[in-house]
N, C-alpha and C. Protein backbone atom coordinates (compact mmCIF):
# COMPACT_ATOMS: atom_id res chain seq x y z
N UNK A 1 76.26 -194.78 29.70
CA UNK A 1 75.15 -194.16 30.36
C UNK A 1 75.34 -194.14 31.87
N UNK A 2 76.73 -194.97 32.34
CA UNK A 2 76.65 -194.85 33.74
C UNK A 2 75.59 -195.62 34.71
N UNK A 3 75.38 -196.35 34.39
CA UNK A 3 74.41 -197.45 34.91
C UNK A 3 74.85 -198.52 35.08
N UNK A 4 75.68 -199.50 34.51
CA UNK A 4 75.91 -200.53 34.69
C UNK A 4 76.84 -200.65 35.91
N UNK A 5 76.91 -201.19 36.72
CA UNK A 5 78.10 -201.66 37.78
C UNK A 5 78.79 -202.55 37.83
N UNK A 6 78.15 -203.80 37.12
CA UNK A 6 79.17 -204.41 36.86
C UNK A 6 79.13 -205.00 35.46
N UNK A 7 80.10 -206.12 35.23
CA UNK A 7 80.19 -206.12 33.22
C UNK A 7 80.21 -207.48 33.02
N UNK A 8 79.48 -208.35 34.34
CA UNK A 8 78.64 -209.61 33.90
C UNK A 8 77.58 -209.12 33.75
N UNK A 9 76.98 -210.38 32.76
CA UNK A 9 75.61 -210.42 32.22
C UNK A 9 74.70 -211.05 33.46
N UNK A 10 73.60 -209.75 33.53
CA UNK A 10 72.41 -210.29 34.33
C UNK A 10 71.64 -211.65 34.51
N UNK A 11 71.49 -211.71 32.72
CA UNK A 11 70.74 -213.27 32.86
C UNK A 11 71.49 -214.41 32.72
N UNK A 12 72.72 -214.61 32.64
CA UNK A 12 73.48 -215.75 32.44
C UNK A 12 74.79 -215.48 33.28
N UNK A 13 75.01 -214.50 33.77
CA UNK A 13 76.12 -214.95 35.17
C UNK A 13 77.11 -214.68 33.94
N UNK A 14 77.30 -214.32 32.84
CA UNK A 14 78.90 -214.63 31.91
C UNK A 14 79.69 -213.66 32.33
N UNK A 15 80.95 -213.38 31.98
CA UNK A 15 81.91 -212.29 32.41
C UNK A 15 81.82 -211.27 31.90
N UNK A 16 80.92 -211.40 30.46
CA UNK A 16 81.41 -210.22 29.87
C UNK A 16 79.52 -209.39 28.96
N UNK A 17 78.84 -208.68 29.73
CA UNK A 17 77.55 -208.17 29.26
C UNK A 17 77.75 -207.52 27.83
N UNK A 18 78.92 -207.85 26.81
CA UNK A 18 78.71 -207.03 25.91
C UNK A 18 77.43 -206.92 24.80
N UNK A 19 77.25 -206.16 23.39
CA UNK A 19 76.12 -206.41 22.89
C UNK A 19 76.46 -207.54 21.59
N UNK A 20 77.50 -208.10 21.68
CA UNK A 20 77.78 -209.29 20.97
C UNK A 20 77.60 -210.38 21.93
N UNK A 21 77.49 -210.54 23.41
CA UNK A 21 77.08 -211.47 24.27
C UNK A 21 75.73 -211.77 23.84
N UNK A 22 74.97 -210.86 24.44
CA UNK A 22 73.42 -210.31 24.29
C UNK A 22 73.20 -210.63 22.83
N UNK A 23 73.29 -210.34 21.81
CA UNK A 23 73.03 -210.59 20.14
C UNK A 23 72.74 -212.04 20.19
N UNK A 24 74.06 -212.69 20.25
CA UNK A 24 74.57 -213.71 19.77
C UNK A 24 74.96 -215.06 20.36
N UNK A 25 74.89 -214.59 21.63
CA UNK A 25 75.65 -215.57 23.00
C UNK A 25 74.76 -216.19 23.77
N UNK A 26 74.34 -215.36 24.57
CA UNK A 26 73.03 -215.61 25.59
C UNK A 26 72.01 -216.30 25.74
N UNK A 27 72.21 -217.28 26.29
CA UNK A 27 71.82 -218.18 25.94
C UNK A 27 69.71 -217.78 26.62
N UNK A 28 69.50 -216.55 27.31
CA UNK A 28 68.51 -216.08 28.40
C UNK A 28 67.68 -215.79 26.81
N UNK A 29 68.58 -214.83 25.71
CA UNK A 29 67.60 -214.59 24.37
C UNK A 29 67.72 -215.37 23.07
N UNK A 30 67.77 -216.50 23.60
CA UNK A 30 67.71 -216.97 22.66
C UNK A 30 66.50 -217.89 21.93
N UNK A 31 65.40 -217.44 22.41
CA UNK A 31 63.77 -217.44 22.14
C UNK A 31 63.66 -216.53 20.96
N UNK A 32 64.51 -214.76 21.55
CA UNK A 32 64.44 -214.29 20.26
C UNK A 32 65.02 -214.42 19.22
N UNK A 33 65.99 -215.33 19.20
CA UNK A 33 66.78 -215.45 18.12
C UNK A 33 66.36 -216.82 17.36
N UNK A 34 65.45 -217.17 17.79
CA UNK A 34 65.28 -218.26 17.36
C UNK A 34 64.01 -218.17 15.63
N UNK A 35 63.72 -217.48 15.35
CA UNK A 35 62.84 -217.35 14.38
C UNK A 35 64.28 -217.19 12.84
N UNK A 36 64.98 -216.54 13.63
CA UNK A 36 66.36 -216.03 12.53
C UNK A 36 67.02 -217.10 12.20
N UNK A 37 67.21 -217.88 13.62
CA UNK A 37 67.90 -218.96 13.36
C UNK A 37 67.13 -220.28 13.01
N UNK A 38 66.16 -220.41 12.67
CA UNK A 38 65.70 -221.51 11.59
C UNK A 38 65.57 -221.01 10.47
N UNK A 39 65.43 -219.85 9.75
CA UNK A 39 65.64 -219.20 8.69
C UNK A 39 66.82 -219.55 8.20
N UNK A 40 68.42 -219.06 8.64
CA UNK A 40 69.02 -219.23 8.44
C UNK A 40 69.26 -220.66 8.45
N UNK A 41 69.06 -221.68 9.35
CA UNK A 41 69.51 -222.66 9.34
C UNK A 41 70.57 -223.39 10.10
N UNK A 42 71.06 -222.35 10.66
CA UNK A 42 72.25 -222.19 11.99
C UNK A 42 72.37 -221.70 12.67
N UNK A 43 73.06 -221.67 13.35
CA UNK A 43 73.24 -220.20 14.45
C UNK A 43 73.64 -219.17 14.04
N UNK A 44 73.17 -218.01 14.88
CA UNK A 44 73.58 -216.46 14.02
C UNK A 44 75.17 -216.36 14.92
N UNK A 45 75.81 -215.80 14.08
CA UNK A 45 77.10 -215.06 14.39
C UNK A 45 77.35 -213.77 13.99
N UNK A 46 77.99 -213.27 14.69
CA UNK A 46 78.87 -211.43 13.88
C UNK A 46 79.35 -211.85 12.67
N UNK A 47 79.66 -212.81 12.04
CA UNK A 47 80.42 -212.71 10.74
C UNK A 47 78.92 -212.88 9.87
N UNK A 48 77.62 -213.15 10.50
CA UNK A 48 76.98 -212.72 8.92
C UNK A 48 76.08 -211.52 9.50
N UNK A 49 76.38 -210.72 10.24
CA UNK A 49 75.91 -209.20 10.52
C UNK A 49 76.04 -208.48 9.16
N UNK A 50 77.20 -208.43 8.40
CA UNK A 50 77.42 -207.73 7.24
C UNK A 50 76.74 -208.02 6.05
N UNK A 51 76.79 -209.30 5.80
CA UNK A 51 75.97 -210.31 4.84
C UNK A 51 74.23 -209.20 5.28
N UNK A 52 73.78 -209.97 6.37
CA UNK A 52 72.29 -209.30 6.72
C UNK A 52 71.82 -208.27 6.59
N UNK A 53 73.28 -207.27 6.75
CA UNK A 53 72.32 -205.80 6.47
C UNK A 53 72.70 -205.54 5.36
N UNK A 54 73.72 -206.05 4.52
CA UNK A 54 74.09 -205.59 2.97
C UNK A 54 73.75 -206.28 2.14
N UNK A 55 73.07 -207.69 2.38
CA UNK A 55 72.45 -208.27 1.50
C UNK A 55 73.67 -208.74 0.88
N UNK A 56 73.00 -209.67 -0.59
CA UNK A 56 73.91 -210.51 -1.23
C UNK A 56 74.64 -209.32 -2.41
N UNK A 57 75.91 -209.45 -2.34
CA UNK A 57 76.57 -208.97 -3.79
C UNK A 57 76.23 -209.13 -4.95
N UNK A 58 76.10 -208.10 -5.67
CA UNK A 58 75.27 -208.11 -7.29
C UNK A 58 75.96 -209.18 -7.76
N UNK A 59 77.52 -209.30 -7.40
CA UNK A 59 78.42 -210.73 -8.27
C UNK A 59 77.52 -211.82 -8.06
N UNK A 60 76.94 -211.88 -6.80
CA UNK A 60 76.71 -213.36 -6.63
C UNK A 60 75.21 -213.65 -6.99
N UNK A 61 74.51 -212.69 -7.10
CA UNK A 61 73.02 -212.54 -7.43
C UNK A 61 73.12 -213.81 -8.71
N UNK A 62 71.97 -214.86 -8.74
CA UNK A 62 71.47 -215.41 -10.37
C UNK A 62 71.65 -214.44 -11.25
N UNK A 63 71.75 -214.86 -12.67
CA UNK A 63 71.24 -213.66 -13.88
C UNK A 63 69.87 -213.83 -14.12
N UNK A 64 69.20 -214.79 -13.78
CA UNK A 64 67.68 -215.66 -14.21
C UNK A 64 66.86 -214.53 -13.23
N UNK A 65 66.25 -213.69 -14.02
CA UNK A 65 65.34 -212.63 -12.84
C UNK A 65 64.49 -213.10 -11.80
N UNK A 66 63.57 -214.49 -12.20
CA UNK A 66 62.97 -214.72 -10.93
C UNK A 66 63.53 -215.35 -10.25
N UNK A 67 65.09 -216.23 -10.63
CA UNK A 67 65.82 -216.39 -9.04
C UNK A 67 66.30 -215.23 -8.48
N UNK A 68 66.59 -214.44 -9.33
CA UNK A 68 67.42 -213.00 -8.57
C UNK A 68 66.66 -212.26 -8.02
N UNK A 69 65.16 -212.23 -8.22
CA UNK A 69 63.95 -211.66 -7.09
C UNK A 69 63.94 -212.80 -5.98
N UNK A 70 63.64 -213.40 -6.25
CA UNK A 70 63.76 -214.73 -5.23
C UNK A 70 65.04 -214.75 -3.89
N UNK A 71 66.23 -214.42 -4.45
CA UNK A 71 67.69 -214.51 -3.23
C UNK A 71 67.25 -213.02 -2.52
N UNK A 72 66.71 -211.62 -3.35
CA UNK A 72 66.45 -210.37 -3.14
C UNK A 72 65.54 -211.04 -1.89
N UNK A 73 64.64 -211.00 -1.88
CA UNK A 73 63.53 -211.23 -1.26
C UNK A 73 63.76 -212.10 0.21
N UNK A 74 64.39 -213.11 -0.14
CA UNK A 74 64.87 -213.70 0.76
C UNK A 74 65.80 -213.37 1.84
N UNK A 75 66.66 -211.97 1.11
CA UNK A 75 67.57 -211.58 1.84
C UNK A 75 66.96 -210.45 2.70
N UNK A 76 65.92 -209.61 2.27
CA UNK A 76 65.28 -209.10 2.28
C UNK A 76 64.16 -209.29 4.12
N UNK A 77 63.87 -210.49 4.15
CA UNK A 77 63.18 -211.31 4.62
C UNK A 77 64.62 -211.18 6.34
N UNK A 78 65.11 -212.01 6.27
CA UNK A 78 66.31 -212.15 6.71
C UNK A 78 67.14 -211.02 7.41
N UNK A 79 66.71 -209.79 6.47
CA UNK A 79 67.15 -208.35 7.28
C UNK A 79 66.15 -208.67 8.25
N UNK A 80 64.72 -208.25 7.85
CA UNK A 80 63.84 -208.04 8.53
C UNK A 80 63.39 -209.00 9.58
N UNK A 81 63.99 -210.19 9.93
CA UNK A 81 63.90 -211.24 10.86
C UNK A 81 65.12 -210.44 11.89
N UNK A 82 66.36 -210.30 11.29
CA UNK A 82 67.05 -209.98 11.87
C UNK A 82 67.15 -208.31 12.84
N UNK A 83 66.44 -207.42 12.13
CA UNK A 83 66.16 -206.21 12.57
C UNK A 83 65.33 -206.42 13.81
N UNK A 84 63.83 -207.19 13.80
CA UNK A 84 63.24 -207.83 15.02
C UNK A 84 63.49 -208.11 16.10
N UNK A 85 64.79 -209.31 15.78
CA UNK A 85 65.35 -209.72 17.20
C UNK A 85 65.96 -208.77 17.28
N UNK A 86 66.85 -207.99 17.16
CA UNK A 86 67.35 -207.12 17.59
C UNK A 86 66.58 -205.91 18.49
N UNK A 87 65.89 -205.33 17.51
CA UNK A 87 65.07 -204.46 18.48
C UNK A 87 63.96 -205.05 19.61
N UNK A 88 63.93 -206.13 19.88
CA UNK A 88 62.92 -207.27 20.83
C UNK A 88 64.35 -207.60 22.28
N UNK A 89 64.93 -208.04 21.60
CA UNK A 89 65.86 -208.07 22.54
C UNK A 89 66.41 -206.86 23.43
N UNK A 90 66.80 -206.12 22.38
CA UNK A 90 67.23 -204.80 23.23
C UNK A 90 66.06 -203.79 23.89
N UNK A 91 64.71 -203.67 23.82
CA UNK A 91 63.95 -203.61 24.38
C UNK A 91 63.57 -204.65 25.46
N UNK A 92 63.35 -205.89 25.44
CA UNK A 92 63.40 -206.32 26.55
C UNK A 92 64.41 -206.34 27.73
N UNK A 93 65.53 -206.22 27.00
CA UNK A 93 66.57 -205.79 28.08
C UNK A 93 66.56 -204.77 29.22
N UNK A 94 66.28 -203.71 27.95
CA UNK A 94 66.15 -202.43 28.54
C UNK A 94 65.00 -202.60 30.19
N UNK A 95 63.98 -202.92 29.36
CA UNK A 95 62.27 -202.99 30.30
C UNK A 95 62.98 -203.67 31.73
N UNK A 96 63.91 -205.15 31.48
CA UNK A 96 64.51 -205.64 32.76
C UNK A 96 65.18 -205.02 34.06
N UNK A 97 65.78 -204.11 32.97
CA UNK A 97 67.03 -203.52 33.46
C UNK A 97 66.13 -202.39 34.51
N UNK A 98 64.87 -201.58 33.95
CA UNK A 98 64.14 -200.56 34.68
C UNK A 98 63.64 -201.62 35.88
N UNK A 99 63.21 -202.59 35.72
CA UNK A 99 62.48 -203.29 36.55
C UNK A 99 63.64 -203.44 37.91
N UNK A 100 64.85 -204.18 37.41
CA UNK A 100 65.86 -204.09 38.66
C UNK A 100 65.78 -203.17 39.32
N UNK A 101 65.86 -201.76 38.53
CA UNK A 101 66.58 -200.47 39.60
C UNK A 101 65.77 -200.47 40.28
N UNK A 102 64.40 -200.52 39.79
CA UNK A 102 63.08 -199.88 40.14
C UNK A 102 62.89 -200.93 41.63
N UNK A 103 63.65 -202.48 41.82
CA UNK A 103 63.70 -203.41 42.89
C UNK A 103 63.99 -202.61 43.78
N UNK A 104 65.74 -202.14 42.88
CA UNK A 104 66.85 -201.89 43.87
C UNK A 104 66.59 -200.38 44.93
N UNK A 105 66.33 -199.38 43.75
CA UNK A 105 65.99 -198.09 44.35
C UNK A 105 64.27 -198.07 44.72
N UNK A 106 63.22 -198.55 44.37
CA UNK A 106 62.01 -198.45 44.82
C UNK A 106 61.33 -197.29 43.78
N UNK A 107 60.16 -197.34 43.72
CA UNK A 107 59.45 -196.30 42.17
C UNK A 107 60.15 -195.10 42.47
N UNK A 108 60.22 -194.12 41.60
CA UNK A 108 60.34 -192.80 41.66
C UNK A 108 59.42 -191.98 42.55
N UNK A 109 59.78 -190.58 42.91
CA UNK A 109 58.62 -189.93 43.18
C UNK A 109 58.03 -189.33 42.13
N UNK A 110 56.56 -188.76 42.32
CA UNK A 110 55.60 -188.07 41.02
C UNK A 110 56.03 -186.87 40.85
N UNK A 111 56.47 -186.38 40.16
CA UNK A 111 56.83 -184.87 40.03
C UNK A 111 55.67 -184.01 40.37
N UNK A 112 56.12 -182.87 41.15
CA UNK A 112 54.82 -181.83 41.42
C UNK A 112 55.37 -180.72 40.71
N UNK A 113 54.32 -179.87 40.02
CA UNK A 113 54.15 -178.75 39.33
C UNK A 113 53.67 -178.18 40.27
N UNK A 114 53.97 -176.78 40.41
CA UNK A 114 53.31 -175.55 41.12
C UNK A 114 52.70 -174.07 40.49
N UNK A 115 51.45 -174.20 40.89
CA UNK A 115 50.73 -173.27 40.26
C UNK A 115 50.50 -172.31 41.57
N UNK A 116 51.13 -171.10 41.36
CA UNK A 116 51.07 -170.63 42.74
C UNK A 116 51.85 -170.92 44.14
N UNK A 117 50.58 -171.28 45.21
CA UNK A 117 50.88 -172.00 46.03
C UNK A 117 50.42 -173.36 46.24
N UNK A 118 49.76 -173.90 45.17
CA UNK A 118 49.33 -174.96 44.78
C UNK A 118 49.59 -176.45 44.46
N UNK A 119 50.20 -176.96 44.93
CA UNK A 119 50.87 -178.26 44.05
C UNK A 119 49.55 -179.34 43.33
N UNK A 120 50.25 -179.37 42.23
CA UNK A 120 49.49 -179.99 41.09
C UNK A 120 50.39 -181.34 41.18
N UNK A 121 49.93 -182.48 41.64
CA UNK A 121 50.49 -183.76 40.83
C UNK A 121 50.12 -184.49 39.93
N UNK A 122 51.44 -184.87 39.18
CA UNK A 122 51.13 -185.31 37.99
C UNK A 122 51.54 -186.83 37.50
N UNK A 123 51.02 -187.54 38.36
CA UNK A 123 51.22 -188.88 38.36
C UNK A 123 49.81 -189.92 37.97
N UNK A 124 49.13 -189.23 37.90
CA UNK A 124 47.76 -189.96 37.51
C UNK A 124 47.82 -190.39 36.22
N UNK A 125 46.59 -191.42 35.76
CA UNK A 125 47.15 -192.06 34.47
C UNK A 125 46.33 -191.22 33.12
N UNK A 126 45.72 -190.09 33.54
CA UNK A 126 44.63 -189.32 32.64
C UNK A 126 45.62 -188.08 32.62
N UNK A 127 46.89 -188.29 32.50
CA UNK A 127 47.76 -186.84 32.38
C UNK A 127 48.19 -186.95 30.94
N UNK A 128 47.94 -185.91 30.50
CA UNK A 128 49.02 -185.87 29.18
C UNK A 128 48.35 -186.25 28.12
N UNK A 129 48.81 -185.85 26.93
CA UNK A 129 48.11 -186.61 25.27
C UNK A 129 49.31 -186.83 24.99
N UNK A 130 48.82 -187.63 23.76
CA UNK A 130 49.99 -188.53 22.82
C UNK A 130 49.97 -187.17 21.89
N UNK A 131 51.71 -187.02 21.59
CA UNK A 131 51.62 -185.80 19.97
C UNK A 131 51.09 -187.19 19.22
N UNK A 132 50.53 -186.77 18.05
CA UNK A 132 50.60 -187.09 16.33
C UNK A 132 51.36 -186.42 15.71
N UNK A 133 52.48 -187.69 15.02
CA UNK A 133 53.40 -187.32 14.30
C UNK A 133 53.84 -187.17 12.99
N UNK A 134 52.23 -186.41 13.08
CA UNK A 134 51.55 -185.61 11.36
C UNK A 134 51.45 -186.84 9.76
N UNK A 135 52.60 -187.32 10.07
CA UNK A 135 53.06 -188.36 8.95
C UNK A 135 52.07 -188.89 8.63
N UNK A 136 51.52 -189.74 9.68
CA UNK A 136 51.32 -191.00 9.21
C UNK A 136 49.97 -191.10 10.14
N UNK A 137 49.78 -190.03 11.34
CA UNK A 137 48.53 -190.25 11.73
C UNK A 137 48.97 -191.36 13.46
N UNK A 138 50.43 -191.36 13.47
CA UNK A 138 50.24 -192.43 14.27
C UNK A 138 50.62 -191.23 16.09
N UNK A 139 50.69 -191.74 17.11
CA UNK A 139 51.03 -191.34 18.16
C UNK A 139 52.38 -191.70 18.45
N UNK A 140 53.23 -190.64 18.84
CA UNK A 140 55.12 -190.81 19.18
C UNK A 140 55.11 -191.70 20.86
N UNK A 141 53.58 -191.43 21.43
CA UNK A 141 54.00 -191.85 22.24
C UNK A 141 54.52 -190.74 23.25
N UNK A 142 55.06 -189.91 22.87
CA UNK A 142 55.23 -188.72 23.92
C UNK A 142 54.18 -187.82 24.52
N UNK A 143 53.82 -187.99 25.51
CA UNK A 143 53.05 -187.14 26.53
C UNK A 143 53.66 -185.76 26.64
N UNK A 144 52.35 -184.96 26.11
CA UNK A 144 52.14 -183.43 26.66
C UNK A 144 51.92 -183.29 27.68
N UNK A 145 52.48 -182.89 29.18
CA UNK A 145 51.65 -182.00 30.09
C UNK A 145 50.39 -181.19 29.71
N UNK A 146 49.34 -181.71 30.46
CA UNK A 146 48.13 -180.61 30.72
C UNK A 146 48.12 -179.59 30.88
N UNK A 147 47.04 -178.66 30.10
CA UNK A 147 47.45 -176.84 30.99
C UNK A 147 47.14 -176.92 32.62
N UNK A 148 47.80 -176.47 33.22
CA UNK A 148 47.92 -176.10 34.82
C UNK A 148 47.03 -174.97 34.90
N UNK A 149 45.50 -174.86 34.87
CA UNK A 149 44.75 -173.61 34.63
C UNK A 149 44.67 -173.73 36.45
N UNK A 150 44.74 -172.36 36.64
CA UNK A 150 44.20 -171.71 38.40
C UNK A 150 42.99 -171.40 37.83
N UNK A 151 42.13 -172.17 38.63
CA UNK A 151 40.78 -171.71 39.31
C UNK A 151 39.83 -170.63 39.68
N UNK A 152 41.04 -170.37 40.40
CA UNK A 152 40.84 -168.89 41.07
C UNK A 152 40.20 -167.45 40.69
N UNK A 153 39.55 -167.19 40.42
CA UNK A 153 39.78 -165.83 39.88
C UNK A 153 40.89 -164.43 40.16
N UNK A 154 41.74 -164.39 39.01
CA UNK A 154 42.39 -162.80 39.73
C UNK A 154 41.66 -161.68 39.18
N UNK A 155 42.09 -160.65 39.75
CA UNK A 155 42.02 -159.42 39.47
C UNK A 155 42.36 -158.90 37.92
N UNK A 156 41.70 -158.54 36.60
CA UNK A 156 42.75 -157.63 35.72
C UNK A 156 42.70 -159.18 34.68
N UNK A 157 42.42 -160.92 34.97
CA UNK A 157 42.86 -161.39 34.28
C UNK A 157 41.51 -162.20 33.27
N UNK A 158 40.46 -161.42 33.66
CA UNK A 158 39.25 -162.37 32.74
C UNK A 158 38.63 -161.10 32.03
């Protein structure tokens, strides 16, 4: 993305910011990793990344159905601990990372729209609607621009 400058890690000074540092290393997230890792019982590593998202092998599953719902479930459980920190972490990262620039370079400016000879700014916090993303009823979160209606009356247009 062209952002990073350098390829130590922000919160721990290490040499190397990769996203196996950050996952697994870091010692700055490891609050979030910590719900996974009493689950598991150890520390998380890359060697059970595969295990987590593929779950256990039918070989190794019980034949006894309610232990074999039982390891399901559990593993199940375990994605979904693990999916968490992941997306918690890498969102908080992210949020940090805006916060620096935002130190380094200072806020943005508000974008102006022009209606005419008019400038419309659009930095106020009553701009925009959330779409609904029909599904489910929920908001994407993405802001519409407002119509930019002129005032004015013209000639020919009412």
């Amino acid at each position: 993305m062209g952002r990073v400058t350098s390829s130590h890690c922000w919160q721990c000074a290490d040499e190397s910011d990769t996203a196996e540092h950050t996952l697994f290393m870091c010692a700055y997230w490891a609050g979030f990793r910590e719900p996974l890792t009493s689950r598991l019982g150890r520390r998380l590593c890359t060697a059970d990344v595969p295990d987590i998202i593929c779950g256990p092998s039918f070989d190794t599953l019980p034949t006894v159905p309610a232990e074999k719902y039982a390891a399901l479930k559990e593993a199940e459980e375990v994605f979904r601990l693990y999916y968490q920190m992941v997306k918690n972490i890498l969102t908080a990262k992210e949020e940090e990372k805006r916060w620096q620039q935002a130190a380094v370079e200072g806020p943005p400016e508000a974008p102006i729209l022009r209606t005419g000879d008019r400038p419309v700014a659009t930095d106020c916090v009553c701009i925009g609607k959330p779409i609904n993303d029909g599904a489910r009823g929920r908001s994407t979160g993405t802001m519409v621009p407002p119509q930019v209606f002129d005032t004015e009356k013209k000639e020919g247009t009412y």
